[in-house]
C-alpha atoms as a PDB file:
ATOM      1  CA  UNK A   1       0.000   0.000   0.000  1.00  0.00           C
ATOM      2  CA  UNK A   2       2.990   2.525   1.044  1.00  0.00           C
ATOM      3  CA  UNK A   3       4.213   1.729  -2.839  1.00  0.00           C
ATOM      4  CA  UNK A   4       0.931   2.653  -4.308  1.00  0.00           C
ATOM      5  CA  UNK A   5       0.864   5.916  -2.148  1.00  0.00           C
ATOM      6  CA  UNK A   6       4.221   7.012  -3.071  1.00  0.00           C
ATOM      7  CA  UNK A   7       3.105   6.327  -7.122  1.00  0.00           C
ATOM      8  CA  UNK A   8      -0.214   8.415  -6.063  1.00  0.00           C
ATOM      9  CA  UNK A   9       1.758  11.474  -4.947  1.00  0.00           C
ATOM     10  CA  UNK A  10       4.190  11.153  -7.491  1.00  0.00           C
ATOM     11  CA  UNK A  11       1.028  11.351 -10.115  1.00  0.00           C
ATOM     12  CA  UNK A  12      -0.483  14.074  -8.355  1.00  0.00           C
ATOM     13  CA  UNK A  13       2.038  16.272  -8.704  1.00  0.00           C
ATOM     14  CA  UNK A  14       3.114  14.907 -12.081  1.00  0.00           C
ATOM     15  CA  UNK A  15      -0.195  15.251 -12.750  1.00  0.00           C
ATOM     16  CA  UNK A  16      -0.788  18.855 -12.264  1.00  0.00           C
ATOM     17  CA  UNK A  17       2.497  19.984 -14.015  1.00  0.00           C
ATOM     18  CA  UNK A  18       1.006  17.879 -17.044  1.00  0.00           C
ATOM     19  CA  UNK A  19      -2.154  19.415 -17.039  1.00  0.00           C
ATOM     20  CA  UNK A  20      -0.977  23.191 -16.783  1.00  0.00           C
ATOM     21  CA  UNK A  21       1.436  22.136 -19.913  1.00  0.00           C
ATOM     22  CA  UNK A  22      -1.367  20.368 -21.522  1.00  0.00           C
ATOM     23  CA  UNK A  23      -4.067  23.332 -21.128  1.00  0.00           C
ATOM     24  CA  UNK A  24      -1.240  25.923 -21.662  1.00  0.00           C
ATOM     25  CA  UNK A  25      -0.363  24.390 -24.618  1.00  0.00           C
ATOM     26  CA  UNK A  26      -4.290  24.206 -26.107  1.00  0.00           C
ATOM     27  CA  UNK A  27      -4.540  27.483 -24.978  1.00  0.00           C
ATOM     28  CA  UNK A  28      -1.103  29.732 -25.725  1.00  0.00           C
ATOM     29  CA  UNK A  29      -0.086  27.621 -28.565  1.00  0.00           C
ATOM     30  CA  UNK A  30      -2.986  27.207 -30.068  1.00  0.00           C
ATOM     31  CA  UNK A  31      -2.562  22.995 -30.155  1.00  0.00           C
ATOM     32  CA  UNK A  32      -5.342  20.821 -30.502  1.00  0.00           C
ATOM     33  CA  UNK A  33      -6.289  18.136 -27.660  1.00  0.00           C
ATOM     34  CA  UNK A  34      -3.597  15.405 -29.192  1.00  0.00           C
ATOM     35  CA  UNK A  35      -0.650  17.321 -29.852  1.00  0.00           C
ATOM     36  CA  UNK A  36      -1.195  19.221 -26.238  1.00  0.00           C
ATOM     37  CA  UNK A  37      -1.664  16.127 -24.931  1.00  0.00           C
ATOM     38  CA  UNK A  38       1.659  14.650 -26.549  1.00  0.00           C
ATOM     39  CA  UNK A  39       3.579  18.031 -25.021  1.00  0.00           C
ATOM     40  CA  UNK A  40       2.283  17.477 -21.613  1.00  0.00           C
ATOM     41  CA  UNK A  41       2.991  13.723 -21.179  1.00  0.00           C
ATOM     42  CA  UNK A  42       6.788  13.956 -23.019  1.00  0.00           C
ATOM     43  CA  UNK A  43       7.771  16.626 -20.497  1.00  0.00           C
ATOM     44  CA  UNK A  44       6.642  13.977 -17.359  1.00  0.00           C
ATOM     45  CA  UNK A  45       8.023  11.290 -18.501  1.00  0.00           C
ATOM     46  CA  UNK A  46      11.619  11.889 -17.262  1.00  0.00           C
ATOM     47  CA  UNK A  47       9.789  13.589 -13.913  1.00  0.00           C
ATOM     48  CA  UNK A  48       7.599  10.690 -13.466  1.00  0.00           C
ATOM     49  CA  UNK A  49      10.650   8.034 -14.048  1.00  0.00           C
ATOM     50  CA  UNK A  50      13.459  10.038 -11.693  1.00  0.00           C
ATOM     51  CA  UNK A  51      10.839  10.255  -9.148  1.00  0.00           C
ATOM     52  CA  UNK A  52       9.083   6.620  -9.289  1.00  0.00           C
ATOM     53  CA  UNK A  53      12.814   4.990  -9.511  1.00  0.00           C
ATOM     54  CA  UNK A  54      14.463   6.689  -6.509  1.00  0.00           C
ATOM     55  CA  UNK A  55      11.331   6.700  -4.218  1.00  0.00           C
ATOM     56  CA  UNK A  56       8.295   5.440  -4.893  1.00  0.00           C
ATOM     57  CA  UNK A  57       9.721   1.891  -5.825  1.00  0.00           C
ATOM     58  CA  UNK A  58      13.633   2.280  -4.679  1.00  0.00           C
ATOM     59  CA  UNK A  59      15.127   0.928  -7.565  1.00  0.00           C
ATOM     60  CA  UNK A  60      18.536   0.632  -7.229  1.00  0.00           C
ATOM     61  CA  UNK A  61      18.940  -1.423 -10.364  1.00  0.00           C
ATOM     62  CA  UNK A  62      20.697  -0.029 -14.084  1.00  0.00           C
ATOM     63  CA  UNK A  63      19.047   2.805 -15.808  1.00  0.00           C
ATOM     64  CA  UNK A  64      19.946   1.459 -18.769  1.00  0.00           C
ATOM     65  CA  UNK A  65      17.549  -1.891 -17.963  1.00  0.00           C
ATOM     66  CA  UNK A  66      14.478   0.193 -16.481  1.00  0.00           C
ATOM     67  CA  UNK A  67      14.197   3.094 -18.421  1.00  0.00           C
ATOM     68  CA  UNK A  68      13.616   1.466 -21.958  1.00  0.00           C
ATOM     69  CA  UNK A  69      10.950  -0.529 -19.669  1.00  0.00           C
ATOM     70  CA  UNK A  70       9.196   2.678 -18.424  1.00  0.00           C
ATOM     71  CA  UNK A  71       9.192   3.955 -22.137  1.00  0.00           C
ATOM     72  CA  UNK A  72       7.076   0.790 -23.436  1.00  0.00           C
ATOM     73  CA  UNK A  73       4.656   0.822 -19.910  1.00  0.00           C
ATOM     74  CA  UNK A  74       4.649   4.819 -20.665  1.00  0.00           C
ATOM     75  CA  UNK A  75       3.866   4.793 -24.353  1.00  0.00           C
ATOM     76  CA  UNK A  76       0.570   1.981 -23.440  1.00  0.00           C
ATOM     77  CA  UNK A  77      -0.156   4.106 -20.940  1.00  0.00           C
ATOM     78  CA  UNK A  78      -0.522   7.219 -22.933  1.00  0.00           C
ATOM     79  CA  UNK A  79      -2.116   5.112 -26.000  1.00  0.00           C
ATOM     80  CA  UNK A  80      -4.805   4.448 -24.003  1.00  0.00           C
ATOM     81  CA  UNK A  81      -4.940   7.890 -22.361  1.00  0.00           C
ATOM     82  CA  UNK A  82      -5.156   9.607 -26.101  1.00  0.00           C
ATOM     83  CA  UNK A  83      -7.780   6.658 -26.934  1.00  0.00           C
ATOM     84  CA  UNK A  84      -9.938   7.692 -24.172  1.00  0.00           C
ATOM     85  CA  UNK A  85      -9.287  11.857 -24.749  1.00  0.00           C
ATOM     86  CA  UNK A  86     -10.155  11.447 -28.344  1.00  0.00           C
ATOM     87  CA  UNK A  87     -12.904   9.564 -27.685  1.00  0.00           C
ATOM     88  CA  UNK A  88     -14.503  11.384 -25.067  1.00  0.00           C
ATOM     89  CA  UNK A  89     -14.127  14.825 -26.720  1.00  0.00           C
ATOM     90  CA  UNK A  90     -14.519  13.783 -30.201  1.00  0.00           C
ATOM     91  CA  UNK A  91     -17.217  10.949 -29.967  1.00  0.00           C
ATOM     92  CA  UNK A  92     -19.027  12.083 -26.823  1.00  0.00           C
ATOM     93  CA  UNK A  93     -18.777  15.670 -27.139  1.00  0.00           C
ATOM     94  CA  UNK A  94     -17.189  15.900 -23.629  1.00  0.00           C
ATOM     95  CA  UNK A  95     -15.120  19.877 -23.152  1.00  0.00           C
ATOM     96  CA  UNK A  96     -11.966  18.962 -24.519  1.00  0.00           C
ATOM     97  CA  UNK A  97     -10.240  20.230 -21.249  1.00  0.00           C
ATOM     98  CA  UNK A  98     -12.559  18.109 -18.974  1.00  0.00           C
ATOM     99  CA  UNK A  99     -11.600  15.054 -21.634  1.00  0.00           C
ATOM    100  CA  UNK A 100      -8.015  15.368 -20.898  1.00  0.00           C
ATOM    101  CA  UNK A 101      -8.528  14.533 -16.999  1.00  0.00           C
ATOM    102  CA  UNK A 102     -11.277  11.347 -17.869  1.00  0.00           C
ATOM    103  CA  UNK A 103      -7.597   9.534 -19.669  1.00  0.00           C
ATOM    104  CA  UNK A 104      -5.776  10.034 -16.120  1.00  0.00           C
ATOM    105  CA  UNK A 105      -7.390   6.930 -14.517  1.00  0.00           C
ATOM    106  CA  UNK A 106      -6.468   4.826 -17.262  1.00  0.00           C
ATOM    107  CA  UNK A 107      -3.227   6.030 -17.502  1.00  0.00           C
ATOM    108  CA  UNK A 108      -2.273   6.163 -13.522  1.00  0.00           C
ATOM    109  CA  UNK A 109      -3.523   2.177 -13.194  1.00  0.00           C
ATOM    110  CA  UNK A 110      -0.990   1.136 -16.517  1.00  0.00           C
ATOM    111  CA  UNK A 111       1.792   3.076 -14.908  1.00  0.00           C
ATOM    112  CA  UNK A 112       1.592   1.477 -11.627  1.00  0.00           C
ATOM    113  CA  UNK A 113       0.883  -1.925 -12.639  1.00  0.00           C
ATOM    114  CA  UNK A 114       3.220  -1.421 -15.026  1.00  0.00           C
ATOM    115  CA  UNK A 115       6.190  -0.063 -13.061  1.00  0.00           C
ATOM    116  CA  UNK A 116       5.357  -2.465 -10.264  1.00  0.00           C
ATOM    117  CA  UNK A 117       5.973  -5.486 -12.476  1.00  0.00           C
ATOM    118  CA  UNK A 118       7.658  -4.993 -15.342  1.00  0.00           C
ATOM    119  CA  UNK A 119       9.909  -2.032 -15.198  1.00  0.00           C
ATOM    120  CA  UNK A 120      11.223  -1.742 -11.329  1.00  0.00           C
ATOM    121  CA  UNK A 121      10.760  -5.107 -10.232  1.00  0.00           C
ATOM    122  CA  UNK A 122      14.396  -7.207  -9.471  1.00  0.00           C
ATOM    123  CA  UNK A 123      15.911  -9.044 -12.203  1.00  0.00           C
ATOM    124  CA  UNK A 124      15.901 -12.524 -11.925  1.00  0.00           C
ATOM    125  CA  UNK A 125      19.106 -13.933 -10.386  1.00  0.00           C
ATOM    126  CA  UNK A 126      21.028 -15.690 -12.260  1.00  0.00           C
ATOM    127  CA  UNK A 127      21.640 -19.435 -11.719  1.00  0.00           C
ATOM    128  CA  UNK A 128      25.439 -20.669 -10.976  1.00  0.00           C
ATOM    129  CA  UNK A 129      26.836 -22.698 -13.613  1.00  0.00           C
ATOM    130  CA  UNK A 130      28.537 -26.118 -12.038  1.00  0.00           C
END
């Protein structure tokens, strides 16, 4: 449970930078719901993966094994996010600013299930030859 806390307050605050990059970017820049979307979730990425490494599941194992991981669980994750954006705004007429926070519960449940057993999880020892 302290693991899925950690993740929680790591999203919430990931979260909230993504969204004011995400609604800055629809509304300074003039992007549409995808490409804002894109913007928002490229800059947490490296946020989200520092912070969910080093304290949310204390992963002291290579960078260079995990982070490829985190990019695959990330990229689902924001698949289904965009799938569930589009959708809302484009096929439900849901405000495409409200649509952008109804593909965060899809997202946060892939990350964590995702980062809990794919991307920070131990390697598996390896067996002593004879």
């Amino acid at each position: 449970m302290d693991r899925l806390l950690r993740f929680l307050t790591v999203g919430l605050a990931n979260t909230a930078i993504g969204l004011a990059c995400i609604w800055s970017a629809m509304r300074f820049l003039g992007l549409g719901e995808g490409a804002a979307n894109l913007c928002g979730y490229a800059i947490g990425v490296a946020v989200s993966f520092t912070l969910n490494r080093s304290w949310t599941f204390a992963d002291t194992g290579a960078v260079s094994r995990s982070f490829p991981r985190w990019l695959l669980v990330t990229a689902i994750a924001y698949l289904v996010n965009l799938a569930v954006v589009l959708s809302a705004h484009r096929l439900a007429g849901v405000d495409p600013y409200l649509a952008q926070i109804l593909g965060i519960p899809p997202y946060t449940a892939i990350g964590f299930l995702g980062g809990r057993h794919f991307v920070f999880r131990a390697a598996a020892p390896r067996l002593r030859e004879a």
